[in-house]
C-alpha atoms as a PDB file:
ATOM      1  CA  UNK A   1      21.767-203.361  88.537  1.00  0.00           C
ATOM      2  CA  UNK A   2      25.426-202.630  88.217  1.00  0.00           C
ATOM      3  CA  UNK A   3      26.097-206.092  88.865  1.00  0.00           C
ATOM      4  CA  UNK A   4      23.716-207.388  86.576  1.00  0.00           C
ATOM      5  CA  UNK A   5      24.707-205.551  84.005  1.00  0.00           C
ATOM      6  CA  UNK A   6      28.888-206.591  84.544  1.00  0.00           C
ATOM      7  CA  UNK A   7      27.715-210.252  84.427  1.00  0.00           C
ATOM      8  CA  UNK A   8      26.274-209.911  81.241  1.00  0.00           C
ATOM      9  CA  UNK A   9      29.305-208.306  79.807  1.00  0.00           C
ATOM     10  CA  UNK A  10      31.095-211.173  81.242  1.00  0.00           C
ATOM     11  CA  UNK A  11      28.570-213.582  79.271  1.00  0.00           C
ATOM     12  CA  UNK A  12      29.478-211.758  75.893  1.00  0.00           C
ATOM     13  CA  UNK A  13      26.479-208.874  75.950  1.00  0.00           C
ATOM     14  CA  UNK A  14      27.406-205.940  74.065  1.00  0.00           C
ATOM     15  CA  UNK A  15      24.745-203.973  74.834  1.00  0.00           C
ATOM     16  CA  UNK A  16      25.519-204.354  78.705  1.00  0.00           C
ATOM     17  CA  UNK A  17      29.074-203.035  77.888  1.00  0.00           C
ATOM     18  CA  UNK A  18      27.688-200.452  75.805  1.00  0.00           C
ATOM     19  CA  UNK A  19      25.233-199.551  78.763  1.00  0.00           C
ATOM     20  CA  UNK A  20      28.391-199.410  81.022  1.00  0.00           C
ATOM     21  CA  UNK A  21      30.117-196.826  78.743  1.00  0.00           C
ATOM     22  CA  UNK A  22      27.197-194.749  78.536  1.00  0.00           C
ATOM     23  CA  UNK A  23      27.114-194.674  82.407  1.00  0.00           C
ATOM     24  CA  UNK A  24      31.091-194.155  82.949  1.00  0.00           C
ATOM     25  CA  UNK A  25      31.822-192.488  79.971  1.00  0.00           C
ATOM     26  CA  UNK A  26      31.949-189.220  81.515  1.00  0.00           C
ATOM     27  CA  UNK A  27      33.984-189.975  84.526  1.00  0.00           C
ATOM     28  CA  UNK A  28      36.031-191.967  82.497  1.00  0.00           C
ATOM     29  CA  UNK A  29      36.817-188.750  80.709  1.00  0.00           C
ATOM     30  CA  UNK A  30      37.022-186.095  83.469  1.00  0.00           C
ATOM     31  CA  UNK A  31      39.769-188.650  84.986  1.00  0.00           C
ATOM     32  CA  UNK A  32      41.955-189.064  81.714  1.00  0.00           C
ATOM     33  CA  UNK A  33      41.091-185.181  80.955  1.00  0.00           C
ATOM     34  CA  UNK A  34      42.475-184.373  84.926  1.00  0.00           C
ATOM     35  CA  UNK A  35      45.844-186.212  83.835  1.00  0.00           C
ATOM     36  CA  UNK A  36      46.093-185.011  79.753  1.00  0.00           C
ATOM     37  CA  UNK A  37      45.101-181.312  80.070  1.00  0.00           C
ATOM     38  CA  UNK A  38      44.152-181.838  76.321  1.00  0.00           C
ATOM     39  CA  UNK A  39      41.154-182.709  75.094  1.00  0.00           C
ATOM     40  CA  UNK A  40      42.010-184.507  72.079  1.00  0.00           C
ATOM     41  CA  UNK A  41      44.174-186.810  74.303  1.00  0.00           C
ATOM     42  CA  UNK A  42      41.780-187.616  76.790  1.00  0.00           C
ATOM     43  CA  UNK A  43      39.365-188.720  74.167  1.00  0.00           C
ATOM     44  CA  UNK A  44      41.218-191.031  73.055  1.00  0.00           C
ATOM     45  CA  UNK A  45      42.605-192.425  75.937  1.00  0.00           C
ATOM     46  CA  UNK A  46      39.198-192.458  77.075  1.00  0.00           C
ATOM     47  CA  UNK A  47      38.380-194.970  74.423  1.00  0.00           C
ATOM     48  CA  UNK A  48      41.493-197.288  74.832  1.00  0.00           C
ATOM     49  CA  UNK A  49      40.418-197.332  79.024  1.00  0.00           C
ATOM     50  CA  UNK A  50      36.966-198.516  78.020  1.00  0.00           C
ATOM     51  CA  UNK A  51      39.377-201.268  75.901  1.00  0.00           C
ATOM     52  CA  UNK A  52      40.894-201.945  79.031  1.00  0.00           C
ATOM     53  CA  UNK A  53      38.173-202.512  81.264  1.00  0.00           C
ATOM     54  CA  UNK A  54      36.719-204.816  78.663  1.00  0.00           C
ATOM     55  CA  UNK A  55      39.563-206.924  78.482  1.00  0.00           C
ATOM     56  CA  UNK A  56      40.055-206.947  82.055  1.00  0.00           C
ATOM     57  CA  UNK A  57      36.657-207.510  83.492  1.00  0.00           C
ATOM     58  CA  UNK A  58      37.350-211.387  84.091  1.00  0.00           C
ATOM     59  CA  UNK A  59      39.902-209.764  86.832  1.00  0.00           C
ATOM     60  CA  UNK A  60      37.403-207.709  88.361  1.00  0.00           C
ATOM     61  CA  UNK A  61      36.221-209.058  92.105  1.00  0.00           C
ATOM     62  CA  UNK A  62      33.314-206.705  92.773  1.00  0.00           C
ATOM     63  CA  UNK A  63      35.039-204.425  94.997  1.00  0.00           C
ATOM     64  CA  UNK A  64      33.588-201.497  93.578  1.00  0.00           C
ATOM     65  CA  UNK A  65      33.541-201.341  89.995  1.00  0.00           C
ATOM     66  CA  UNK A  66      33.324-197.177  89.877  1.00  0.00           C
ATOM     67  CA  UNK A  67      36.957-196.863  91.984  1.00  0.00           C
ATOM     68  CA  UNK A  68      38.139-199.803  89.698  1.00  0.00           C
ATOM     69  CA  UNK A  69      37.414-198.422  86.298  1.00  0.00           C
ATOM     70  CA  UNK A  70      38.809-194.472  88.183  1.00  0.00           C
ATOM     71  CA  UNK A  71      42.174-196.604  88.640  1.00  0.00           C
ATOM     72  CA  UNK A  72      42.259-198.386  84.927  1.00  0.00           C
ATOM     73  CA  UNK A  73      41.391-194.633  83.815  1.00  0.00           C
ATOM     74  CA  UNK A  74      44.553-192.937  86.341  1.00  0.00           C
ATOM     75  CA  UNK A  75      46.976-195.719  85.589  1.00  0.00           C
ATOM     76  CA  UNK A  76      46.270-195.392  81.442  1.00  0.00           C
ATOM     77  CA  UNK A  77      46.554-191.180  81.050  1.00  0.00           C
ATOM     78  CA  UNK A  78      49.506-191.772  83.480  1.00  0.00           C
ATOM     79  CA  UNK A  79      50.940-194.033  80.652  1.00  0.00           C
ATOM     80  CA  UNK A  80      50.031-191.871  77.978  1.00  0.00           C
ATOM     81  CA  UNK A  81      51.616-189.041  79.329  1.00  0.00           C
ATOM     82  CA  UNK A  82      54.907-191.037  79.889  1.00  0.00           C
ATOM     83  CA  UNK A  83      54.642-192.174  76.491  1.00  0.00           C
ATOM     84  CA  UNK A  84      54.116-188.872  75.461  1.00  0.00           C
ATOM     85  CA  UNK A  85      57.062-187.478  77.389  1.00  0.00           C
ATOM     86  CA  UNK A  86      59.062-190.169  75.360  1.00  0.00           C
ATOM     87  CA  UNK A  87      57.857-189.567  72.084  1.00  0.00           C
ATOM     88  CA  UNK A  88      59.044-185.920  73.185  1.00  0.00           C
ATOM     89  CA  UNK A  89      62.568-186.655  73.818  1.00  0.00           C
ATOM     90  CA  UNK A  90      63.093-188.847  70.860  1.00  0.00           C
ATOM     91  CA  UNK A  91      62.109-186.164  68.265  1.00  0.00           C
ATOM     92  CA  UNK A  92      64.420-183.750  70.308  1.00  0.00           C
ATOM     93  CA  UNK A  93      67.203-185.979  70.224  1.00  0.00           C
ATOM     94  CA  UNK A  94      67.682-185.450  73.906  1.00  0.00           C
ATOM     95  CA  UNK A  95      69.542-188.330  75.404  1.00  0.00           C
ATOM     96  CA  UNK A  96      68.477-186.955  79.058  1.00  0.00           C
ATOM     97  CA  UNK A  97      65.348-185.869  79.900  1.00  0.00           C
ATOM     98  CA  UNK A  98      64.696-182.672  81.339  1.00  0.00           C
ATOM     99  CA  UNK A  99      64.629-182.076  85.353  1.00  0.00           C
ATOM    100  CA  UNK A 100      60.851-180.534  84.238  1.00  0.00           C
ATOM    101  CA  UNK A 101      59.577-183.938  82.744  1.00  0.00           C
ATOM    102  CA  UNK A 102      60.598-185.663  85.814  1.00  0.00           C
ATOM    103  CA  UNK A 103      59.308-183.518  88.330  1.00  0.00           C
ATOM    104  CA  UNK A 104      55.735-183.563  86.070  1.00  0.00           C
ATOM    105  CA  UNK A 105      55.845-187.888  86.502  1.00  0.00           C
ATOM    106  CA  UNK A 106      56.231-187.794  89.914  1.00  0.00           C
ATOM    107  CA  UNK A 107      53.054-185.344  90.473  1.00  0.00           C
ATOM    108  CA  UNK A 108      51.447-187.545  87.910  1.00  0.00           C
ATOM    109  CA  UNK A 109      52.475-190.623  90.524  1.00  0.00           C
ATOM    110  CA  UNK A 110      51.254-188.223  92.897  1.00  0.00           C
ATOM    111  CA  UNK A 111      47.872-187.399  92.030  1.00  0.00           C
ATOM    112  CA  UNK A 112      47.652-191.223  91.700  1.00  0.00           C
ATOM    113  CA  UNK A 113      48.432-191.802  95.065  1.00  0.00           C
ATOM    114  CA  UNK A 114      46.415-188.941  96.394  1.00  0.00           C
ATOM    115  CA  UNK A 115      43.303-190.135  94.310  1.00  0.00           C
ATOM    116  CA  UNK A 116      43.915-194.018  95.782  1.00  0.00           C
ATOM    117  CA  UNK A 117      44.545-192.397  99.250  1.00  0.00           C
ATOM    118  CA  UNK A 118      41.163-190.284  99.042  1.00  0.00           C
ATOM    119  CA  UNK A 119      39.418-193.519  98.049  1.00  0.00           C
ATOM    120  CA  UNK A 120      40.424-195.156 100.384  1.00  0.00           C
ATOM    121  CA  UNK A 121      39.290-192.913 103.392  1.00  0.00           C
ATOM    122  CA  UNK A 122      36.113-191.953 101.461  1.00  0.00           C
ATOM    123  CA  UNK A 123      35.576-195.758 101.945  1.00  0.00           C
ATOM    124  CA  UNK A 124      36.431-196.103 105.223  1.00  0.00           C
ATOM    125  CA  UNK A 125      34.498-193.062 106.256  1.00  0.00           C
ATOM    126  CA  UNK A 126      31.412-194.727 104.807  1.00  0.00           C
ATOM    127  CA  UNK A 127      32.214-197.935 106.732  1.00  0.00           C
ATOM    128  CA  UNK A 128      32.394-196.436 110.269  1.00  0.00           C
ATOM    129  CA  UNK A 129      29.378-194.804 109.369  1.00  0.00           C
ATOM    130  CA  UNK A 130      27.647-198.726 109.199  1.00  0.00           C
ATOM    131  CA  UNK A 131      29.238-199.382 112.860  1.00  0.00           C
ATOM    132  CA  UNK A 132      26.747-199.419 115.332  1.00  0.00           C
ATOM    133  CA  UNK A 133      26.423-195.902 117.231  1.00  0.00           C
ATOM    134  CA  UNK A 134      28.348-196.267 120.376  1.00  0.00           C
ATOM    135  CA  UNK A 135      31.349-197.867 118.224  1.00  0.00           C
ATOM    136  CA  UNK A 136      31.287-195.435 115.818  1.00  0.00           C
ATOM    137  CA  UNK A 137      31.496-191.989 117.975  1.00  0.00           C
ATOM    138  CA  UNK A 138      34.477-193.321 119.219  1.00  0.00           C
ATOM    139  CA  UNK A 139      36.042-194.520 116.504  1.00  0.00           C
ATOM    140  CA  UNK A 140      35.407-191.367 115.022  1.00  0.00           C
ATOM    141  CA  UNK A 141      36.777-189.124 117.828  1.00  0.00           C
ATOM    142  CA  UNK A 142      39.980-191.752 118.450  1.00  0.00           C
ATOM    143  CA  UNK A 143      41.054-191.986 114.470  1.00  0.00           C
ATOM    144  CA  UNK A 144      39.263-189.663 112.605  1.00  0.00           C
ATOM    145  CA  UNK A 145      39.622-186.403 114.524  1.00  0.00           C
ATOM    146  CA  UNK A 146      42.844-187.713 116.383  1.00  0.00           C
ATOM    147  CA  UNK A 147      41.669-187.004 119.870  1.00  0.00           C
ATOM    148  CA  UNK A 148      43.011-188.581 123.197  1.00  0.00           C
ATOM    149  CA  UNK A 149      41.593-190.812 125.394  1.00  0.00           C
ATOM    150  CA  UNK A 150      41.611-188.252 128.340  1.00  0.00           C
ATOM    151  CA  UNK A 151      39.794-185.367 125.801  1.00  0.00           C
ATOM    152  CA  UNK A 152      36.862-188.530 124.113  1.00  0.00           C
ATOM    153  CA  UNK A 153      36.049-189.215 128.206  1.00  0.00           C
ATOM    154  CA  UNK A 154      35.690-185.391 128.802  1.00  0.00           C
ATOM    155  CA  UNK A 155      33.718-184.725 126.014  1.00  0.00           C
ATOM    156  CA  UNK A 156      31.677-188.172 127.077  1.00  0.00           C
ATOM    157  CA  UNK A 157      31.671-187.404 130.649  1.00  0.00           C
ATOM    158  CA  UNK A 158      33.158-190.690 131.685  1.00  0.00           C
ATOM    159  CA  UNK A 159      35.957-191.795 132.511  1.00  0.00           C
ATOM    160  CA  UNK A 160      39.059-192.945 130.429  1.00  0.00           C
ATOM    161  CA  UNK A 161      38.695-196.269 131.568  1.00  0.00           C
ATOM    162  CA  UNK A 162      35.465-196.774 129.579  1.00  0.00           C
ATOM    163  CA  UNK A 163      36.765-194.806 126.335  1.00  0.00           C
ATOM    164  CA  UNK A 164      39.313-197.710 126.645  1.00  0.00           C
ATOM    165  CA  UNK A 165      36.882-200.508 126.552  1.00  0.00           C
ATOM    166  CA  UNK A 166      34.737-199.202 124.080  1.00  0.00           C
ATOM    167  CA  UNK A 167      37.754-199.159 121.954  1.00  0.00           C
ATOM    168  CA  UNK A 168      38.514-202.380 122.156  1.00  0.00           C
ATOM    169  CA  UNK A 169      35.142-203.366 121.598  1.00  0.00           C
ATOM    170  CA  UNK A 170      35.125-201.456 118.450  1.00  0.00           C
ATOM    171  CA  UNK A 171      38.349-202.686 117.314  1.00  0.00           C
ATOM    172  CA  UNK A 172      36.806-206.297 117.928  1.00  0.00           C
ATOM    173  CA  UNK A 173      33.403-205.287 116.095  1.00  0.00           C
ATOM    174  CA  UNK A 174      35.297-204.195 112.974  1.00  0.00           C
ATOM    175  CA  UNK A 175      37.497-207.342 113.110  1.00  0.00           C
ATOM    176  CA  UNK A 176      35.030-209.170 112.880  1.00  0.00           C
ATOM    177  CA  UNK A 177      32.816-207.497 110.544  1.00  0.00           C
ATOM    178  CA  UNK A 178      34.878-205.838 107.966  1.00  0.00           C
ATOM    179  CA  UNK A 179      37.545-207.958 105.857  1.00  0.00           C
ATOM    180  CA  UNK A 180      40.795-206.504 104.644  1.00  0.00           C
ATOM    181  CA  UNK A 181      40.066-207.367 101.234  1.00  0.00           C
ATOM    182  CA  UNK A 182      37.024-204.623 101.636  1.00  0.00           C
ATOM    183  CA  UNK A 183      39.679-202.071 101.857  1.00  0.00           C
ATOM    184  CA  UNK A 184      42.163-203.164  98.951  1.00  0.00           C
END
């Protein structure tokens, strides 16, 4: 449906784009809002994303249009809050900014990063959980929960021999069926 309705925008339908906002709109907004802290802001910059994502949808590759338009929606209120900061220190005549304004753009790059990081294993989470079952307990245990081969073959009662192979095996499984481009 998604898809469907992202071609159509891509064919010149504004009523699939208008569809879209009314299905993002108010994630869109929460993100912006998260960055803003004012309401006014946020609206607006909720607006100029939804200009963003319009003029940008020939970029999109289908790698999951709800992250990508969460990322248009970071990278924007992250914009318009340097902008902002700007705007700030030009009416005050300040020639350096303030130790405070810095300190609030790199939590702003911060919560960017944290948001792309949580993506990221959100996605990956929901990938292992495709592997087949004996791949994906030990994946689990190995990366996820950090345990060692020695404590996986206790908890298996085996030995650390086969936690080894199955591994490898699963290493091999998710070569071959997951792309790096998936992640990205």
């Amino acid at each position: 449906m998604e898809e469907e309705l992202i071609e159509k925008v891509r064919n010149g339908s504004h009523h699939a784009f208008r569809l879209l906002i009314e299905r993002y709109k108010d994630q869109v907004f929460r993100t912006v809002y998260a960055v803003l802290r004012n309401q006014k802001d946020a609206e607006d910059a909720s607006q100029e994303v939804f200009v963003k994502i319009y003029t940008s949808l020939s970029r999109y590759e289908n790698q999951g249009f709800k992250t990508w338009i969460t990322r248009i929606a970071v990278n924007h209120a992250i914009d318009c809050k340097r902008k902002a900061a700007r705007r700030n220190e030009e009416i005050t005549g300040s020639a350096v900014q303030p130790p405070k304004e810095d300190i609030l753009l790199e939590r702003l790059d911060s919560v960017e990063a944290k948001f792309e990081e949580k993506q990221l294993r959100l996605l990956v989470r929901r990938r292992i959980g495709e592997m087949p079952e004996n791949y994906r307990r030990v994946i689990h245990d190995y990366y996820i929960k950090e345990k060692s081969y020695k404590k996986i073959a206790e908890e298996q009662e085996v030995e650390v021999k086969t936690i080894e192979t199955k591994l490898y095996r699963a290493r091999l499984w998710m070569r071959k069926h997951w792309k790096e481009e998936d992640f990205q």
